[in-house]
PDB file of N, CA and C in Angstrom:
ATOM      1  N   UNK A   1     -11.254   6.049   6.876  1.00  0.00           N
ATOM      2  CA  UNK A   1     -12.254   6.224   5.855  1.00  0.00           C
ATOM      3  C   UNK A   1     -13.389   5.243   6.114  1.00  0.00           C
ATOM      4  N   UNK A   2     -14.500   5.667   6.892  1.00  0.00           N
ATOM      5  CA  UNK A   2     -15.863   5.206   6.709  1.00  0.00           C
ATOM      6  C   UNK A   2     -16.282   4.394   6.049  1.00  0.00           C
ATOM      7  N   UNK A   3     -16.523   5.646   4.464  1.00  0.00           N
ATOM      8  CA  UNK A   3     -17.329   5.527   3.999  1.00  0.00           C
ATOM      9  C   UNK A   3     -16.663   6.083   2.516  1.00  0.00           C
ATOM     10  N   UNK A   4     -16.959   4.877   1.597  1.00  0.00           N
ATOM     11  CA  UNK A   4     -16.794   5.518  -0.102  1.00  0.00           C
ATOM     12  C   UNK A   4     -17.452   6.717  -0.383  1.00  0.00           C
ATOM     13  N   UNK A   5     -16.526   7.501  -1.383  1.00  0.00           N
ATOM     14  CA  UNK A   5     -17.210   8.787  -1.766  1.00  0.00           C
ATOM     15  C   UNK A   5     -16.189   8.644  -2.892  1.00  0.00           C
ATOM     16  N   UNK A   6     -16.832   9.023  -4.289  1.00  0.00           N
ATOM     17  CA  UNK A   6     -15.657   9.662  -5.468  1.00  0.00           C
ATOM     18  C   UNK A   6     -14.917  10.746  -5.351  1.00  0.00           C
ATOM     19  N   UNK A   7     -15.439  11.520  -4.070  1.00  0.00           N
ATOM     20  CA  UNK A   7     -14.781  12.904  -4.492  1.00  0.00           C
ATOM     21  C   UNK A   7     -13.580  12.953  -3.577  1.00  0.00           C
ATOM     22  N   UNK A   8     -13.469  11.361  -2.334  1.00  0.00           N
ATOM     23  CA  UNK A   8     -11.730  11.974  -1.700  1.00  0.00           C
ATOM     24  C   UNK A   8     -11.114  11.175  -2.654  1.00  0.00           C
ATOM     25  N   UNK A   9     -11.298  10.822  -3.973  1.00  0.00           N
ATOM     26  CA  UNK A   9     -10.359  10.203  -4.466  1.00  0.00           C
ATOM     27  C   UNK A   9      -9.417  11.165  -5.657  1.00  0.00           C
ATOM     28  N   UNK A  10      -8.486  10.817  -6.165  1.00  0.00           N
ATOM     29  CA  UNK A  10      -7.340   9.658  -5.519  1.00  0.00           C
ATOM     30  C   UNK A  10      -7.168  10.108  -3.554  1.00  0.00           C
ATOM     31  N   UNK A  11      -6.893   8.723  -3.100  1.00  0.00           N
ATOM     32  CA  UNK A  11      -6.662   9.220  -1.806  1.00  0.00           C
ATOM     33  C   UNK A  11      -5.052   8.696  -1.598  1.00  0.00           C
ATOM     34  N   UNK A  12      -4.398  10.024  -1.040  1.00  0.00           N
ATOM     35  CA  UNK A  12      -3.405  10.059  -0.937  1.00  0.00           C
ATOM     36  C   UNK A  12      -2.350  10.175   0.252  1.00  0.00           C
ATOM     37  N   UNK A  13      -2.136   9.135   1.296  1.00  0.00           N
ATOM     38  CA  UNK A  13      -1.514   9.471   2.247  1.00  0.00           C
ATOM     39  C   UNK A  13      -0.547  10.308   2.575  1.00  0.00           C
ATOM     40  N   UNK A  14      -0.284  11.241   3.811  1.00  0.00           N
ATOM     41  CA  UNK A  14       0.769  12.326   3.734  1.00  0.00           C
ATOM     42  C   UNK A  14       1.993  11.142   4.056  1.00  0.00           C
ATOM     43  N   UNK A  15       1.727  10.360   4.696  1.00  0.00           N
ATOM     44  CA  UNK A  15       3.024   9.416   5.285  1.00  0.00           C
ATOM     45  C   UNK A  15       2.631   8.060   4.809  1.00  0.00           C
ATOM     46  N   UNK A  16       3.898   7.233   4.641  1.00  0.00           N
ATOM     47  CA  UNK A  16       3.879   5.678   4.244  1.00  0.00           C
ATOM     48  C   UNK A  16       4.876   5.321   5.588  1.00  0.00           C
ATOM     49  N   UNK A  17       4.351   4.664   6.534  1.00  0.00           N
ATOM     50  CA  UNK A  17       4.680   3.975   7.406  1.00  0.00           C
ATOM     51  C   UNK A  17       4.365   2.223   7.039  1.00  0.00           C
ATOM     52  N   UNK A  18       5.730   1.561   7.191  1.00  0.00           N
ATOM     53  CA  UNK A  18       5.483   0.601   6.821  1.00  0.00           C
ATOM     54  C   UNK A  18       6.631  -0.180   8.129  1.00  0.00           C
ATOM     55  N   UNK A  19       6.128  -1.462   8.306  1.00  0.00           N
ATOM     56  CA  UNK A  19       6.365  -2.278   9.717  1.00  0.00           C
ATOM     57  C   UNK A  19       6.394  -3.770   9.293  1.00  0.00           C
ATOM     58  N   UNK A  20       7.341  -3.881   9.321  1.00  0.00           N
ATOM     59  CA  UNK A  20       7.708  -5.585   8.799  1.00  0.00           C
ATOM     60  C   UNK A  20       7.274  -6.598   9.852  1.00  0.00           C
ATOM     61  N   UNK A  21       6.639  -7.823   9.872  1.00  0.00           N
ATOM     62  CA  UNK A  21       6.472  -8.782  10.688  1.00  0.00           C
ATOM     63  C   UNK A  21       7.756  -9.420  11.409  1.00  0.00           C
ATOM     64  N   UNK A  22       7.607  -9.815  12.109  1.00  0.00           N
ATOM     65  CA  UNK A  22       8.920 -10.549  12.710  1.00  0.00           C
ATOM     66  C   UNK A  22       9.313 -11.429  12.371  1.00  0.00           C
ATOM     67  N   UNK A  23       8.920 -12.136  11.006  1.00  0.00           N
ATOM     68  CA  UNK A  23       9.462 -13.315  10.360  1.00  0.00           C
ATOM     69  C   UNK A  23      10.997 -12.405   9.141  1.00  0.00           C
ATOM     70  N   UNK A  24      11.236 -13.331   9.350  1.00  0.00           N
ATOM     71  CA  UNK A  24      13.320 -12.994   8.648  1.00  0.00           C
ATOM     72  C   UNK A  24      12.922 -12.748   7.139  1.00  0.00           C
ATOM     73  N   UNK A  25      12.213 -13.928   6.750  1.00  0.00           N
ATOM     74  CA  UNK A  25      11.643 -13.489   5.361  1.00  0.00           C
ATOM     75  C   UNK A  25      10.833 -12.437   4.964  1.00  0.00           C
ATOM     76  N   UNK A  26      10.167 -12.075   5.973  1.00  0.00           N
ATOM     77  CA  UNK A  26       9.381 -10.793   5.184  1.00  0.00           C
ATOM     78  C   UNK A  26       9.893  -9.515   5.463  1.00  0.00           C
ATOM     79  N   UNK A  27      10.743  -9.106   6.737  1.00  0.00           N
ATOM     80  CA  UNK A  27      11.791  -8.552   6.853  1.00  0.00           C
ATOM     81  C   UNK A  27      12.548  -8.644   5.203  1.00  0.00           C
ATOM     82  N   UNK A  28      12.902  -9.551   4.346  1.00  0.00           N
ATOM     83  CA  UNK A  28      13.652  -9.201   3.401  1.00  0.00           C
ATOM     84  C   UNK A  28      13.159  -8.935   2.132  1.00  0.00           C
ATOM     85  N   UNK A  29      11.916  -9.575   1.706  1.00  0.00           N
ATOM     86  CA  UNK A  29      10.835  -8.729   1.081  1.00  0.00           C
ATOM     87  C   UNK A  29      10.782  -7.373   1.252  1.00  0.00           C
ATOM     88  N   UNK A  30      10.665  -6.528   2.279  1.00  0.00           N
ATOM     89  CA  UNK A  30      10.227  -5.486   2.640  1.00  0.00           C
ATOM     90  C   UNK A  30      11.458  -4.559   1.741  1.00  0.00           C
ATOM     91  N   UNK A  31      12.503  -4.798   2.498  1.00  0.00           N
ATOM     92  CA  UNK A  31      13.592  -4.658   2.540  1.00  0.00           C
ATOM     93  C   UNK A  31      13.857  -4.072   0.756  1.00  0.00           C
ATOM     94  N   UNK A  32      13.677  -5.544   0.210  1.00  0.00           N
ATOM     95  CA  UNK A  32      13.608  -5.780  -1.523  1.00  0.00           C
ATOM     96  C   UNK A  32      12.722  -4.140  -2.336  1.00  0.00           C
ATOM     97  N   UNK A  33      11.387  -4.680  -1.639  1.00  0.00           N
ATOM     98  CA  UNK A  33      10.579  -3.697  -2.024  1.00  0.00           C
ATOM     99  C   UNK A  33      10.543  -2.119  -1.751  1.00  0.00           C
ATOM    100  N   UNK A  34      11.412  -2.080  -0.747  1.00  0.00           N
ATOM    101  CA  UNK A  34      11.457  -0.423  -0.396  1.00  0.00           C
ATOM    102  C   UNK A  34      12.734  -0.059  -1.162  1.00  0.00           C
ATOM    103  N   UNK A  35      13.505  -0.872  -1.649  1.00  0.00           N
ATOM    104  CA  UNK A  35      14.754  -0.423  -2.434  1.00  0.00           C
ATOM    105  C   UNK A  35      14.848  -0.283  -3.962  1.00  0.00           C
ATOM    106  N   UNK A  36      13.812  -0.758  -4.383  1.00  0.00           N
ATOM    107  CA  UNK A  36      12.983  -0.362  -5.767  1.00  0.00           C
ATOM    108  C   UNK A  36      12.209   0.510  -6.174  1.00  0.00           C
ATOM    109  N   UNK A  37      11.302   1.111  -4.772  1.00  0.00           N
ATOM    110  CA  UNK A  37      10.822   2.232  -4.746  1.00  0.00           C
ATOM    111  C   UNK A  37      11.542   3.288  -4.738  1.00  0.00           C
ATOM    112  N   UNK A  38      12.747   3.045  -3.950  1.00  0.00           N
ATOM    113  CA  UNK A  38      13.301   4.517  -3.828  1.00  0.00           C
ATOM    114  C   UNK A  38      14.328   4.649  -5.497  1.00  0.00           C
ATOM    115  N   UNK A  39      14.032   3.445  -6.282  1.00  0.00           N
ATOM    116  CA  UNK A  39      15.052   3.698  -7.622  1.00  0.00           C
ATOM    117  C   UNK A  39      13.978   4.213  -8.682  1.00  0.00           C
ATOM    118  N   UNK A  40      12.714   3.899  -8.435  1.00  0.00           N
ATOM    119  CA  UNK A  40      11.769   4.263  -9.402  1.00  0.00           C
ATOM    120  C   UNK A  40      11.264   5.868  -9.398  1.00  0.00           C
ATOM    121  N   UNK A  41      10.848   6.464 -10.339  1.00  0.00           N
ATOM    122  CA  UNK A  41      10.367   7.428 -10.626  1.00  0.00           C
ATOM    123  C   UNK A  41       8.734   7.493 -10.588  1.00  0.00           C
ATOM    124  N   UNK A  42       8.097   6.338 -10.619  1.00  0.00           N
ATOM    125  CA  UNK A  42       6.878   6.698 -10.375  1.00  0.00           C
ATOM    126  C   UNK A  42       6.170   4.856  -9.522  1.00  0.00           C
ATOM    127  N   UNK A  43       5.710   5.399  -8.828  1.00  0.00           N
ATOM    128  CA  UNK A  43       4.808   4.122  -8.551  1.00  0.00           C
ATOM    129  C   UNK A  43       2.942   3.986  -8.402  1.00  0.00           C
ATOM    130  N   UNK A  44       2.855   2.668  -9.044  1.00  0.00           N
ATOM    131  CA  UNK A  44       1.184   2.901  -8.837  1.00  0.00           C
ATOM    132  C   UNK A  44       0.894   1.957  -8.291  1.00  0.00           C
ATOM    133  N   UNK A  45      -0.058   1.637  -7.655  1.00  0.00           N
ATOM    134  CA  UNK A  45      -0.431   0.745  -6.762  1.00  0.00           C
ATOM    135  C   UNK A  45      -2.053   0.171  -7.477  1.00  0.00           C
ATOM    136  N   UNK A  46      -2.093  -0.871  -8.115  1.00  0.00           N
ATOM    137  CA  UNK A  46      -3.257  -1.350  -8.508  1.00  0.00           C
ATOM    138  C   UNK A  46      -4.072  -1.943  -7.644  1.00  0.00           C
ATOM    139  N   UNK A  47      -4.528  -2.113  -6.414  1.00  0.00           N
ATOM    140  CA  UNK A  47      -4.782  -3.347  -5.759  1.00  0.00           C
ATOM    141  C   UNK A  47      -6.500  -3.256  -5.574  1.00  0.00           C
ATOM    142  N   UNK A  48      -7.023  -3.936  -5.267  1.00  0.00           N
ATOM    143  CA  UNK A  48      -8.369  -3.264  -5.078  1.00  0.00           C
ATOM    144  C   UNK A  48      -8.558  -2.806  -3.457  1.00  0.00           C
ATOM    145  N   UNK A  49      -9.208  -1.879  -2.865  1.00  0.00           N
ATOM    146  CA  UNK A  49      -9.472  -0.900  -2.018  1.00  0.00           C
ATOM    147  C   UNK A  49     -10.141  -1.817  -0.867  1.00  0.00           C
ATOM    148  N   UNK A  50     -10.565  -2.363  -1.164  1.00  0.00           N
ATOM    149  CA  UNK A  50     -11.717  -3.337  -0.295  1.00  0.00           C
ATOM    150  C   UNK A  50     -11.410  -4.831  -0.217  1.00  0.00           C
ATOM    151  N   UNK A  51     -11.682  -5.755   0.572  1.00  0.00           N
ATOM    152  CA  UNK A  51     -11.581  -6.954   0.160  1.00  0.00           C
ATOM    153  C   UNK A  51     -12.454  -7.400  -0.479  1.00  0.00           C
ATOM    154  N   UNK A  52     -11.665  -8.504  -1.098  1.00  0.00           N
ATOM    155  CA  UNK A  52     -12.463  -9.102  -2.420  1.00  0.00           C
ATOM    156  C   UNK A  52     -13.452  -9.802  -2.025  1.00  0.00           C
ATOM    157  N   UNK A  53     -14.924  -9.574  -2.869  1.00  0.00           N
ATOM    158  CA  UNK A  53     -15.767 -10.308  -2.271  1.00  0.00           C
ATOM    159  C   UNK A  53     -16.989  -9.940  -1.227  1.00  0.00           C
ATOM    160  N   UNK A  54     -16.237  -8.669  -0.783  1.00  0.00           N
ATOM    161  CA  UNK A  54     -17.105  -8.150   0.569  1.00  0.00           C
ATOM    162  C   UNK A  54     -18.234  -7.710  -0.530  1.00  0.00           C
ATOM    163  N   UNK A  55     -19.255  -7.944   0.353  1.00  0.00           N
ATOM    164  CA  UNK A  55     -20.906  -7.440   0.104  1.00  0.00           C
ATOM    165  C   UNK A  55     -20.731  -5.707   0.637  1.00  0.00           C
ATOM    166  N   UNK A  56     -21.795  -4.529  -0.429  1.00  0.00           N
ATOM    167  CA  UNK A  56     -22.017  -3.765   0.384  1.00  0.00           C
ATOM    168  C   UNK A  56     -22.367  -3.012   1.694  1.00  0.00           C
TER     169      UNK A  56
END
């Protein structure tokens, strides 16, 4: 994605590929977090889209 537009939003990936760092700890984070997802019924993701701060 380029470029902002309102109209591809919500944007919705067909796949969630996700790849843990090679540290042991975040390996178990990951781990944590993908096993809550798969117990939940809905998830939303608040985060902001852009980094914080960036200029147009």
């Amino acid at each position: 994605m380029k470029r902002w537009d309102i109209r591809t939003l919500p944007f919705i990936p067909r796949e969630f590929e996700w790849l843990p760092v090679s540290d042991k700890r975040s390996r178990k984070k990951l781990k944590t977090a993908c096993d809550l997802i798969v117990k939940a019924d809905e998830v939303v993701v608040s985060t902001v889209f852009d980094r914080e701060g960036q200029l147009p």
